[in-house]
C-alpha atoms as a PDB file:
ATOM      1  CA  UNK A   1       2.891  -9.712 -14.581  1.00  0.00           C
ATOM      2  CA  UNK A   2       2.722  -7.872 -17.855  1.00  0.00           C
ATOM      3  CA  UNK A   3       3.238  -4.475 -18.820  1.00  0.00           C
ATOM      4  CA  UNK A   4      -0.420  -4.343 -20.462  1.00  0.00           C
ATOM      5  CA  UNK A   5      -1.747  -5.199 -16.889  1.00  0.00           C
ATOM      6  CA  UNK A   6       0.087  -3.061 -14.673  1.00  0.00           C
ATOM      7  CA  UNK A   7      -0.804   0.281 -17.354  1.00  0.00           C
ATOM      8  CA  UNK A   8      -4.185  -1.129 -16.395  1.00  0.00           C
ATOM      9  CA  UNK A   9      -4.081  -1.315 -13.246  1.00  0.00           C
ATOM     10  CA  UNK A  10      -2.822   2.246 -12.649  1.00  0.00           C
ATOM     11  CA  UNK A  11      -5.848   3.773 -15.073  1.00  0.00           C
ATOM     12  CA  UNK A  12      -8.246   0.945 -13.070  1.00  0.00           C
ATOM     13  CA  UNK A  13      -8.824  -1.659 -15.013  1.00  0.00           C
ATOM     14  CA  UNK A  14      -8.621  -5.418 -13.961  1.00  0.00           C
ATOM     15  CA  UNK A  15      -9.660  -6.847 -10.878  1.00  0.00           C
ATOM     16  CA  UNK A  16     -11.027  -3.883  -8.517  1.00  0.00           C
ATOM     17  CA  UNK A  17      -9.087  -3.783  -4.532  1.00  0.00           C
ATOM     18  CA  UNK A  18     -10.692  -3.950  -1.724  1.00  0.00           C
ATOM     19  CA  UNK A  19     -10.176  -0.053  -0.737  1.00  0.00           C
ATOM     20  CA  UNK A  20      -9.988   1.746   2.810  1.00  0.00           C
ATOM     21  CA  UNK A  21     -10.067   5.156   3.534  1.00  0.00           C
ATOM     22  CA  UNK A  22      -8.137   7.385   6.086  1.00  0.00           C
ATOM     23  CA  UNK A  23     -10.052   7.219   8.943  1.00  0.00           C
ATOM     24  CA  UNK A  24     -10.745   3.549   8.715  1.00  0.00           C
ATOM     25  CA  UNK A  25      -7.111   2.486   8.449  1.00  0.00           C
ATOM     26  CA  UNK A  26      -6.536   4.825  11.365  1.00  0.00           C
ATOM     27  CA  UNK A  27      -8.789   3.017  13.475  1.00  0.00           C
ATOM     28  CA  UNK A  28      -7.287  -0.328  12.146  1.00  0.00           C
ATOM     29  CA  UNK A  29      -3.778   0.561  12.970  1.00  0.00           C
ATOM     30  CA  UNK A  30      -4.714   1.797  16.248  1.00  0.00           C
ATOM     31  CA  UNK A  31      -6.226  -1.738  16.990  1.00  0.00           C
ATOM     32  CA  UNK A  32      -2.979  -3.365  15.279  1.00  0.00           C
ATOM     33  CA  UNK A  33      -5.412  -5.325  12.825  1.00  0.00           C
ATOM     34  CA  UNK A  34      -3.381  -4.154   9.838  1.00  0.00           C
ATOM     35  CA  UNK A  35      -0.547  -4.287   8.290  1.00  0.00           C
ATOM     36  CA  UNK A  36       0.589  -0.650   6.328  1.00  0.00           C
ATOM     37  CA  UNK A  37       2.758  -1.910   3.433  1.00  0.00           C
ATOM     38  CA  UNK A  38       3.931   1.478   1.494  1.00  0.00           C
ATOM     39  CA  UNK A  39       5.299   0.338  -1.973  1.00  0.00           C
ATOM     40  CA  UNK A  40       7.320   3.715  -2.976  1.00  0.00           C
ATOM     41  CA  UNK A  41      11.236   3.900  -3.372  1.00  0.00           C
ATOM     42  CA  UNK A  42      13.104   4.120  -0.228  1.00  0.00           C
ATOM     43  CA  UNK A  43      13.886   7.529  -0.955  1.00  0.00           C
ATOM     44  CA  UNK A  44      10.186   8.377  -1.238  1.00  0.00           C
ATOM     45  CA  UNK A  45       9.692   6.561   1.979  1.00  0.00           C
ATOM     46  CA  UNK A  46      12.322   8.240   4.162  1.00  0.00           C
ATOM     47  CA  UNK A  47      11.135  11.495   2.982  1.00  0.00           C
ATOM     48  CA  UNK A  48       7.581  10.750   4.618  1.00  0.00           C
ATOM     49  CA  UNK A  49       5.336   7.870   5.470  1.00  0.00           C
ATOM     50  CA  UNK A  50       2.833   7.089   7.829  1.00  0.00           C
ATOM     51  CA  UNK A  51       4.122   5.929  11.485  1.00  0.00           C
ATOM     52  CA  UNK A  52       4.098   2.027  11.684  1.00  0.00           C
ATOM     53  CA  UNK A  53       4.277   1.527   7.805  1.00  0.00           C
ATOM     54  CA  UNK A  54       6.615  -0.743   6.470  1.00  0.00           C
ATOM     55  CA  UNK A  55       8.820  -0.039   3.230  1.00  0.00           C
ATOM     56  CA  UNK A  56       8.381  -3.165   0.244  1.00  0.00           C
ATOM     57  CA  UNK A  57       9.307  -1.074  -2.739  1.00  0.00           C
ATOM     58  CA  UNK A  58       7.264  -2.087  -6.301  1.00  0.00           C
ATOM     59  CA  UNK A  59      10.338  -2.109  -8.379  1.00  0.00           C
ATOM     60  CA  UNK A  60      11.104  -5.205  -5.881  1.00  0.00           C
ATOM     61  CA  UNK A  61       7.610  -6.402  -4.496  1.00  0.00           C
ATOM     62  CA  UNK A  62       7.506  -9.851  -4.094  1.00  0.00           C
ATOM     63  CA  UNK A  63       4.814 -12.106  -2.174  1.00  0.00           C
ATOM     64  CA  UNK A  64       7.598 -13.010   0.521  1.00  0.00           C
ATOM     65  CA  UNK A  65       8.301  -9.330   1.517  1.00  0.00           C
ATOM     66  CA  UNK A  66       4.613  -8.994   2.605  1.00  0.00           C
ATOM     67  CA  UNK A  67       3.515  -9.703   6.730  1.00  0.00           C
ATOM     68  CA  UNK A  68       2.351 -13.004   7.276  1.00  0.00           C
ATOM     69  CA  UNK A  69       1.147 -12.036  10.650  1.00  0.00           C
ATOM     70  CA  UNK A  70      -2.538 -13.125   9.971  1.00  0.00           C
ATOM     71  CA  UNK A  71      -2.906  -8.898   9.926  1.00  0.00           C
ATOM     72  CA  UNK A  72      -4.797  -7.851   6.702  1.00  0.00           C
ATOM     73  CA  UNK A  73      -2.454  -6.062   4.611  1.00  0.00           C
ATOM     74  CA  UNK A  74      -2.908  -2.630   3.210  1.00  0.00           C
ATOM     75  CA  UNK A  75      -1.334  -1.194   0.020  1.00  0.00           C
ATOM     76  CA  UNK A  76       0.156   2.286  -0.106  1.00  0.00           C
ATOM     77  CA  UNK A  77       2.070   4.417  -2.025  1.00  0.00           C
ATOM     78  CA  UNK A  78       1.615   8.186  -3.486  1.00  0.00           C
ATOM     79  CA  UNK A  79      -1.417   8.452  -4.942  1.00  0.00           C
ATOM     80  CA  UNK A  80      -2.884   4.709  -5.269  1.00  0.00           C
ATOM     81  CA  UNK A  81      -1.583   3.402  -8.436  1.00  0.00           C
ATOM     82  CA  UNK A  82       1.466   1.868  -7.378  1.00  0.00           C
ATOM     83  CA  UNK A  83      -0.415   0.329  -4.744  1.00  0.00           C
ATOM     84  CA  UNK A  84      -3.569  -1.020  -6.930  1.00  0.00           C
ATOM     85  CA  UNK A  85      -0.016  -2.376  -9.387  1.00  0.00           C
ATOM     86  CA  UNK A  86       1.293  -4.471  -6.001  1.00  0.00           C
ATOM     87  CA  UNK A  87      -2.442  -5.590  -5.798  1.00  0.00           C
ATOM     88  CA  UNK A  88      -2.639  -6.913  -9.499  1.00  0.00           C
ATOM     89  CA  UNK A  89       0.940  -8.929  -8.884  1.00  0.00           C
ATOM     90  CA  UNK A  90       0.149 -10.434  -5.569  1.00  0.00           C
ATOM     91  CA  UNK A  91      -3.095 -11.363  -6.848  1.00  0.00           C
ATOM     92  CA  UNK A  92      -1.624 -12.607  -9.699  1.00  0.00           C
ATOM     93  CA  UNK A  93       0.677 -15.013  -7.885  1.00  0.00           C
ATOM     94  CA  UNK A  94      -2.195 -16.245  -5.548  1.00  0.00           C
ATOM     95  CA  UNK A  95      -2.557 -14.050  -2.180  1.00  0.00           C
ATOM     96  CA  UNK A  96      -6.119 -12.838  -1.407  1.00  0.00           C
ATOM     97  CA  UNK A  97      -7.188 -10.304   1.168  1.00  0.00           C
ATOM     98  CA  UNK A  98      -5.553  -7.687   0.646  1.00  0.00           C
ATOM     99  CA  UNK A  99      -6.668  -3.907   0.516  1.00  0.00           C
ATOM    100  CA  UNK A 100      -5.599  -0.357  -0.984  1.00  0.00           C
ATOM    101  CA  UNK A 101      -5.441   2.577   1.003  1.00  0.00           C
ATOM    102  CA  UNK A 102      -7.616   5.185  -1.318  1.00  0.00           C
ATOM    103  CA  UNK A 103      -5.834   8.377  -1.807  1.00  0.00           C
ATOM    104  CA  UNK A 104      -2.464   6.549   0.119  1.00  0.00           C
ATOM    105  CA  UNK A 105       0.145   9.422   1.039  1.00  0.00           C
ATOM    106  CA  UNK A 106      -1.385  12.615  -1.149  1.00  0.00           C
ATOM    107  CA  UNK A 107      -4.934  11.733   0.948  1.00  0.00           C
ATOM    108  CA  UNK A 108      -2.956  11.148   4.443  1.00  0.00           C
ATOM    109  CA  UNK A 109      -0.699  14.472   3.916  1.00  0.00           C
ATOM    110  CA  UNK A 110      -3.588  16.440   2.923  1.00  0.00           C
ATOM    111  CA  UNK A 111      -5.357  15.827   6.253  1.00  0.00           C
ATOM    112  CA  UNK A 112      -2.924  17.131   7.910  1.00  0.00           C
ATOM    113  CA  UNK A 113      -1.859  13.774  10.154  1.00  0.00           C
ATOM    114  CA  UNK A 114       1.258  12.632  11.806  1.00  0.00           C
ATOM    115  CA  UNK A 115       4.376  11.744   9.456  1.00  0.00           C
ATOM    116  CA  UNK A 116       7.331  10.087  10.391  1.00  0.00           C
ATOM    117  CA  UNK A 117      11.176  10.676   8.645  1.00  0.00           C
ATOM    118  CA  UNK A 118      13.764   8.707   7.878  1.00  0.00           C
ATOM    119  CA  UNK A 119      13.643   4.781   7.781  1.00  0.00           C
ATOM    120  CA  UNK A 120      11.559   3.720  10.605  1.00  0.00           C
END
C-alpha cells in the first residue's frame, strides 16, 4: 500500500467502507455477529477499548491477524482514520466485507459506555 493512498484514505478518498454506528455494533456484539478489531498501538489499547475488542495494531496489520470466524469484521481505532487505512490495505490485498466503526473510540467514549483496561 502506498503512502499516497493511505494520506487518502485518512482525508476519505478511495474506496468508501462500509460504516456502522454505535448502537448498531452494540447490538451486533451483543448477538456475537461481529468481530471488533481496534487497530491503535497497544499502549492506546490498554489505556481503553471497548469490551470484547481485539488489539491488531496498523503499524503491523496484516490480513492473517484478522478473525476468520465467518463474523463480519469491524475496524476501529481513535477517531476512524486508522481504521478506514486498515480498510484500504486489506482491501488492497483481496478481503471484502469488512466495515468501519464511524466515530470508533472518540464516538464510543463520548456516549458514555462501558470501557475495559489493560490487555483483555
Amino acid at each position: 500500500m502506498g503512502f499516497l493512498s493511505e494520506v487518502g484514505a485518512i482525508f476519505g478518498f478511495g474506496p468508501k467502507p462500509e460504516t456502522i454506528e454505535r448502537e448498531a455494533l452494540k447490538a451486533e456484539l451483543d448477538a456475537g455477529t461481529v468481530a471488533l478489531v481496534d487497530v491503535r498501538e497497544v499502549g492506546e489499547f490498554e489505556s481503553g477499548h471497548v469490551p470484547g475488542a481485539i488489539n491488531v495494531p496498523l503499524t503491523r496489520f496484516a490480513l492473517d491477524h484478522l478473525p476468520k470466524d465467518g463474523r463480519t469484521v469491524v475496524l476501529m481505532c481513535r477517531s476512524g482514520a486508522r481504521a478506514r487505512m486498515a480498510f484500504i490495505r486489506a482491501m488492497a490485498a483481496g478481503r471484502p466485507g469488512l466495515k468501519v466503526y464511524n466515530g470508533s473510540m472518540l464516538d464510543w467514549s463520548a456516549a458514555g459506555e462501558d470501557i475495559v483496561r489493560g490487555h483483555g
